[in-house]
N, C-alpha and C. Protein backbone atom coordinates (compact mmCIF):
# COMPACT_ATOMS: atom_id res chain seq x y z
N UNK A 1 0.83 -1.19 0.00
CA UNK A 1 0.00 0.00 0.00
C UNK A 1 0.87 1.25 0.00
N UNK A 2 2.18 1.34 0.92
CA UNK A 2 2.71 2.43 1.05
C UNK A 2 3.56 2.58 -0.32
N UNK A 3 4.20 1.26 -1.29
CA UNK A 3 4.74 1.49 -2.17
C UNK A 3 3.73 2.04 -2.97
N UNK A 4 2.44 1.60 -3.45
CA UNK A 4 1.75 2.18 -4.43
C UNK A 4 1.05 3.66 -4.15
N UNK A 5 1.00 4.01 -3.34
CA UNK A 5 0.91 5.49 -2.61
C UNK A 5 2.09 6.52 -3.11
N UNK A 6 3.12 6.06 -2.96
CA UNK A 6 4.43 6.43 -3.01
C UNK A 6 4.82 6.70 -5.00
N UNK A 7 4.82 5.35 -5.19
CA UNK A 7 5.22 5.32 -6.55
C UNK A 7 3.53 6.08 -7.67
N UNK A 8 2.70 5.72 -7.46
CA UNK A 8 1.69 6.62 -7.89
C UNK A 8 1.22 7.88 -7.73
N UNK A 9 1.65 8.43 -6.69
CA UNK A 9 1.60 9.79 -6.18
C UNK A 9 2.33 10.32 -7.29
N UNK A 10 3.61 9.47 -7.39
CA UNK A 10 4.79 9.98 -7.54
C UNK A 10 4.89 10.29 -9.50
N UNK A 11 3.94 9.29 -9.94
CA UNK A 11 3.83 9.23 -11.54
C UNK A 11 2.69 10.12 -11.97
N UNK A 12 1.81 10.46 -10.54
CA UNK A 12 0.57 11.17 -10.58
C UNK A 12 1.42 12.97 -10.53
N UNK A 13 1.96 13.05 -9.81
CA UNK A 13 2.77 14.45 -9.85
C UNK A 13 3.47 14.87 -11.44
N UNK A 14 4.43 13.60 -11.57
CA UNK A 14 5.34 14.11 -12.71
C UNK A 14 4.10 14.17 -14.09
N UNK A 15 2.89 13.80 -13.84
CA UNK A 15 2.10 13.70 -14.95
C UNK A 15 1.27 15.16 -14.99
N UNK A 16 1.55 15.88 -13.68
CA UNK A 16 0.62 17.20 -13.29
C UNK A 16 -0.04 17.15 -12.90
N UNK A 17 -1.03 15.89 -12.79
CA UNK A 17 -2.30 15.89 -11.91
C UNK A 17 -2.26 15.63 -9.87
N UNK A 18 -1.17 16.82 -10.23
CA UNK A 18 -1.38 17.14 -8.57
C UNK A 18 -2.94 16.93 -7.55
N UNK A 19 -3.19 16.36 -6.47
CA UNK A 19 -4.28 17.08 -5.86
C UNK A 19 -3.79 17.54 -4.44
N UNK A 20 -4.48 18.69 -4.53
CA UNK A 20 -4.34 19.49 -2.89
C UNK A 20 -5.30 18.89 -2.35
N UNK A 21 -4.58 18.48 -0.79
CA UNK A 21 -5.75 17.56 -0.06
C UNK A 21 -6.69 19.03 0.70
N UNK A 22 -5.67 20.01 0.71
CA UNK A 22 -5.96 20.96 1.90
C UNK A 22 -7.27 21.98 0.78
N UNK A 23 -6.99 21.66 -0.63
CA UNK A 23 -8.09 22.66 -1.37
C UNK A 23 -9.34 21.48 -1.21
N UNK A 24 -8.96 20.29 -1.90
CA UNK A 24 -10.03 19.20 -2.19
C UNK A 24 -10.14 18.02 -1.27
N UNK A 25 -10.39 17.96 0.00
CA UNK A 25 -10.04 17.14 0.60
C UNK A 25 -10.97 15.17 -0.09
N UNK A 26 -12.04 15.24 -0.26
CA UNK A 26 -12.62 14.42 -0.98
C UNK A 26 -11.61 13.99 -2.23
N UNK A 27 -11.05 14.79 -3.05
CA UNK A 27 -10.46 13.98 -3.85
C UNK A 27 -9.18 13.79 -3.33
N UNK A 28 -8.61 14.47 -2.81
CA UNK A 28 -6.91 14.02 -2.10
C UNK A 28 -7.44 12.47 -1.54
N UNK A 29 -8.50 12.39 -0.74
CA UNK A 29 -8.67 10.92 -0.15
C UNK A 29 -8.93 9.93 -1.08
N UNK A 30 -9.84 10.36 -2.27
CA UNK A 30 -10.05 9.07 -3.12
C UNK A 30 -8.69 8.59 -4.25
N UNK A 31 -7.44 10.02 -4.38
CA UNK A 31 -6.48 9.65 -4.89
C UNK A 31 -6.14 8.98 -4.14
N UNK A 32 -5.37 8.93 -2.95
CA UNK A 32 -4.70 8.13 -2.19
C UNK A 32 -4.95 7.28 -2.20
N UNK A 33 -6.36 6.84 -1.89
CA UNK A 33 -7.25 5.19 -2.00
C UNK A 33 -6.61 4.41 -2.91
N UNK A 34 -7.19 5.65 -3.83
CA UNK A 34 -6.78 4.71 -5.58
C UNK A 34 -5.41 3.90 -5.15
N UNK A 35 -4.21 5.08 -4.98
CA UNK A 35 -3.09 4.26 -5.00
C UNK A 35 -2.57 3.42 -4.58
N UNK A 36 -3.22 3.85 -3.29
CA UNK A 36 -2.69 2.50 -2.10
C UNK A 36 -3.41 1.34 -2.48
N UNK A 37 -4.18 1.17 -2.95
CA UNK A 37 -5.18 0.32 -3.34
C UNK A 37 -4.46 -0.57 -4.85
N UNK A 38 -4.49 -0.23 -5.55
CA UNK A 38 -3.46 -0.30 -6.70
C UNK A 38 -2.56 -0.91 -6.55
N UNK A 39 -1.54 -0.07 -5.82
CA UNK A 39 -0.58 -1.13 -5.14
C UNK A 39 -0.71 -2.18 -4.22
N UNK A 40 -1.86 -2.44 -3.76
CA UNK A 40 -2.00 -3.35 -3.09
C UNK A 40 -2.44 -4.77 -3.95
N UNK A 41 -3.29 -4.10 -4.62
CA UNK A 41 -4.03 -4.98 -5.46
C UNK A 41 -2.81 -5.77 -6.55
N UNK A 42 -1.97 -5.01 -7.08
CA UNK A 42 -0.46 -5.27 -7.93
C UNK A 42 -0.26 -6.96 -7.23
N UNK A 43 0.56 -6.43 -5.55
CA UNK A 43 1.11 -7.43 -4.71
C UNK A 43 0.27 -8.37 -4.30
N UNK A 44 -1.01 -8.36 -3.83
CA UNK A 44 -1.54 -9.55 -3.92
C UNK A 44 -2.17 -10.45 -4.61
N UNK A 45 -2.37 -9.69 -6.17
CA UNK A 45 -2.13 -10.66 -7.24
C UNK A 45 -0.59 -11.53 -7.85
N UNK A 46 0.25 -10.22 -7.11
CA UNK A 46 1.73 -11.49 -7.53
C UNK A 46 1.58 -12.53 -6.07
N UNK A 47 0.95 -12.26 -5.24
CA UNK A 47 1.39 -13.53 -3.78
C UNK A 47 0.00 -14.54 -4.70
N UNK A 48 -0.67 -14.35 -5.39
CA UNK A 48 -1.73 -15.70 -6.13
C UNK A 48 -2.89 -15.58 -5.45
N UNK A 49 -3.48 -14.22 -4.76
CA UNK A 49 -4.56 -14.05 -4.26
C UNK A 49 -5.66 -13.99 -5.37
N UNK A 50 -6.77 -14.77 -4.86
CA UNK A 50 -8.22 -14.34 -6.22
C UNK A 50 -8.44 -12.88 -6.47
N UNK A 51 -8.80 -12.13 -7.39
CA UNK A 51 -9.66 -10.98 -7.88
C UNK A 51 -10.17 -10.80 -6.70
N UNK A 52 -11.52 -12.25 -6.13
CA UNK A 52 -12.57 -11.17 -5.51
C UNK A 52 -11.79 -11.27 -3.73
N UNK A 53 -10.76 -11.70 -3.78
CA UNK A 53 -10.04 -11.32 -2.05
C UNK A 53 -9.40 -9.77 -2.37
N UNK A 54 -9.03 -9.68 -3.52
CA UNK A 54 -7.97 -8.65 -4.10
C UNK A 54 -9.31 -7.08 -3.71
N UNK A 55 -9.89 -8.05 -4.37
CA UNK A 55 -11.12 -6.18 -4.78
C UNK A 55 -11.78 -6.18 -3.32
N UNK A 56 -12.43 -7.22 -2.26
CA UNK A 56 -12.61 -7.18 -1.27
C UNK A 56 -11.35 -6.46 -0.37
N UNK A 57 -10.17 -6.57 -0.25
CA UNK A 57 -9.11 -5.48 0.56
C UNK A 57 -9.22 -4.06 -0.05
N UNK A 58 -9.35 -3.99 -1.59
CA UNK A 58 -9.16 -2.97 -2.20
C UNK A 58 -10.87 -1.91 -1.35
N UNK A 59 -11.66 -2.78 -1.31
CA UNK A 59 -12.97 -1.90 -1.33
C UNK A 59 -13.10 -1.39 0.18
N UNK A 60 -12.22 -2.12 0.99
CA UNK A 60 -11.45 -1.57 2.55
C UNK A 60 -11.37 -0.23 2.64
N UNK A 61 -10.66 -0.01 1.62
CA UNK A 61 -9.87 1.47 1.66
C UNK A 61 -11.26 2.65 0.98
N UNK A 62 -12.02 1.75 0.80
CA UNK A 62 -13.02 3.21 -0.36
C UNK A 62 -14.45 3.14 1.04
N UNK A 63 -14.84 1.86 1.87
CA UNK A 63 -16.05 2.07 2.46
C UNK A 63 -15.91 3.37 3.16
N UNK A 64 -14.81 3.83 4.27
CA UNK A 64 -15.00 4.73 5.27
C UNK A 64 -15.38 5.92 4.49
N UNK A 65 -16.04 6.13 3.50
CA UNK A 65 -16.06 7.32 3.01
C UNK A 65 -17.20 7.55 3.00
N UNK A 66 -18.12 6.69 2.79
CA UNK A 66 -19.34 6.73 2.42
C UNK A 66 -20.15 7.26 3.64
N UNK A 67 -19.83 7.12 5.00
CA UNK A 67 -20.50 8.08 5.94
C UNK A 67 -19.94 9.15 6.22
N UNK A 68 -18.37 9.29 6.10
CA UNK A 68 -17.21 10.31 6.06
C UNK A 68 -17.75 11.44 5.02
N UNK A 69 -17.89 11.37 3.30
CA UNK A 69 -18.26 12.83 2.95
C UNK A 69 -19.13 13.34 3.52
N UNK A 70 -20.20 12.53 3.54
CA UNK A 70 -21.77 13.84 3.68
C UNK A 70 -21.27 14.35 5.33
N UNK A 71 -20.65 14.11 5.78
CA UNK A 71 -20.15 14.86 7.29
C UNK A 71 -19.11 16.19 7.19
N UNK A 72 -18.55 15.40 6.13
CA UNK A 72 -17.63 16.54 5.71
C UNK A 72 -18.32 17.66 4.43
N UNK A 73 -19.13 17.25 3.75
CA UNK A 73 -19.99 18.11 3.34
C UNK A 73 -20.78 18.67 3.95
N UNK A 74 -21.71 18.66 5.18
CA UNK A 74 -22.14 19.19 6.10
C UNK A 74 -21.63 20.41 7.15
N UNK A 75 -20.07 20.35 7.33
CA UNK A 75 -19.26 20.98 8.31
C UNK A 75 -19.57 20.44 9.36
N UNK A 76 -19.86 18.60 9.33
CA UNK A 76 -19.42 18.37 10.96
C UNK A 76 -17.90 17.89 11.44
N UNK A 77 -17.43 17.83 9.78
CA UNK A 77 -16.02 17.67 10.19
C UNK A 77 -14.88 18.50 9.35
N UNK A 78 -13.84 18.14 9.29
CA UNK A 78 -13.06 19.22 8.30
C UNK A 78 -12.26 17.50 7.65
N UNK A 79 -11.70 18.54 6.67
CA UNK A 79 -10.52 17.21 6.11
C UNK A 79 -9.43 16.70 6.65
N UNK A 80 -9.18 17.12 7.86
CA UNK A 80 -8.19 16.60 9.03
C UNK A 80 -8.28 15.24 9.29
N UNK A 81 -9.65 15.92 9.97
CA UNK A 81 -10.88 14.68 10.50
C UNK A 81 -11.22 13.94 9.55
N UNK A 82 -11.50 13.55 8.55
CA UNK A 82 -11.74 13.22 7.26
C UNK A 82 -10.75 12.27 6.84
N UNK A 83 -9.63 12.39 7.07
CA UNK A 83 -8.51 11.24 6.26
C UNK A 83 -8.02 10.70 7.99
N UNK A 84 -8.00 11.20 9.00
CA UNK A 84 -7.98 10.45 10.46
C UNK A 84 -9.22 9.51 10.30
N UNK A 85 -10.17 9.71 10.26
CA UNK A 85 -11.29 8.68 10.93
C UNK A 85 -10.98 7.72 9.68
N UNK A 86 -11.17 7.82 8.22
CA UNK A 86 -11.06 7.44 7.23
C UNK A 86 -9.85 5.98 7.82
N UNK A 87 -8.60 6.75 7.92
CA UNK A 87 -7.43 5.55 7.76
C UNK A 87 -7.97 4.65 9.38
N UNK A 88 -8.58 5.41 10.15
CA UNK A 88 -8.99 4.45 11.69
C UNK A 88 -9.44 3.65 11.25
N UNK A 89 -10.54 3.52 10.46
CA UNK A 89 -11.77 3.09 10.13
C UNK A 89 -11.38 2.14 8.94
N UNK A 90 -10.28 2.18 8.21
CA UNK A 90 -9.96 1.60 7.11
C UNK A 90 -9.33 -0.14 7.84
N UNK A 91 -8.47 0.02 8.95
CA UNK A 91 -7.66 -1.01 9.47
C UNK A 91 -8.45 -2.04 9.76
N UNK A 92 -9.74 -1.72 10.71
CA UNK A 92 -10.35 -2.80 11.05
C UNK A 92 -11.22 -3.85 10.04
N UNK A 93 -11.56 -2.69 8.92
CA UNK A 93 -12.46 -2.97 7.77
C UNK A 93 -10.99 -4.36 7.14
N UNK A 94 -9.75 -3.65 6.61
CA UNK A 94 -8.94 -4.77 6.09
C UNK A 94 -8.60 -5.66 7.38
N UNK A 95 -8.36 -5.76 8.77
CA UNK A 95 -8.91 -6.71 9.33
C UNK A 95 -9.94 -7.80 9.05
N UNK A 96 -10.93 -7.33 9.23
CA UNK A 96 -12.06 -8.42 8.99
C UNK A 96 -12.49 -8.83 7.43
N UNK A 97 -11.63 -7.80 6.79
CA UNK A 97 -11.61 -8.71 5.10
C UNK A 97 -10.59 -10.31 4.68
N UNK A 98 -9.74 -9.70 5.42
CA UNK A 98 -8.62 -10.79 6.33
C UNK A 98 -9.25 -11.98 6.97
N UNK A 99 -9.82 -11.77 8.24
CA UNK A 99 -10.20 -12.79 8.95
C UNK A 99 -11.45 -13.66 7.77
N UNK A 100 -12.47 -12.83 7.26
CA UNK A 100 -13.39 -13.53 6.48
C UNK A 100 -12.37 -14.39 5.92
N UNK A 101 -11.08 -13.69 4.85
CA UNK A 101 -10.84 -15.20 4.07
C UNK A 101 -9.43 -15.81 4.80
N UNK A 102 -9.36 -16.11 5.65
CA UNK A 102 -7.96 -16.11 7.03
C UNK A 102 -6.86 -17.69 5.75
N UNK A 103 -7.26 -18.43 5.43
CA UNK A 103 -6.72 -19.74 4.76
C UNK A 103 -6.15 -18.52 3.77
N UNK A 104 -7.05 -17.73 3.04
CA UNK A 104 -5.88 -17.38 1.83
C UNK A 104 -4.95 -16.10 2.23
N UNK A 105 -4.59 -15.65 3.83
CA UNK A 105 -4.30 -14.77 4.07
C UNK A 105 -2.60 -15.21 5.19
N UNK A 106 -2.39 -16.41 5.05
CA UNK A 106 -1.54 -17.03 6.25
C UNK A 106 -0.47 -17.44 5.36
């Protein structure tokens, strides 16, 4: 996750499509997703994981959002709060995507 964060950020910059998390906080979070996600998805198709374990970790990283914008569209939170609760909220989710398939995860 941190390589594809890293190396996609990084092809995402030299390409121009910068995002400011601090102008757009909604899309700074769904870039990041993307990448970390990406790269995740890369490596556990080379370890011989299925598609749907692959897109189940991947969809880890995109649920916390779905009660996260309209809060942050509201002003009950800011984008601080927004990528904090987000990554809290992300661990336990790839936790228990984990434990569901635990044989293809050991």
């Amino acid at each position: 996750m941190f390589v594809g964060m890293a190396v996609f950020g990084f092809l995402r910059s030299l390409a121009g499509l910068d995002v400011s998390f601090a102008r757009e906080p909604e899309l700074g979070y769904l870039a990041m997703a993307f990448d970390m996600s990406l790269g995740m998805a890369v490596w556990m198709r080379i370890r011989g994981h299925a598609w749907r374990h692959t897109l189940e970790m991947c969809a880890a990283m995109f649920v916390p959002i779905v009660p996260l914008f309209p809060m942050l569209w509201t002003g009950l939170i800011d984008g601080d709060t927004l990528m904090i609760a987000a990554h809290v909220a992300m661990f336990p989710l790839m936790l228990g995507a984990m434990l569901l398939r635990r044989h293809d995860h050991l």
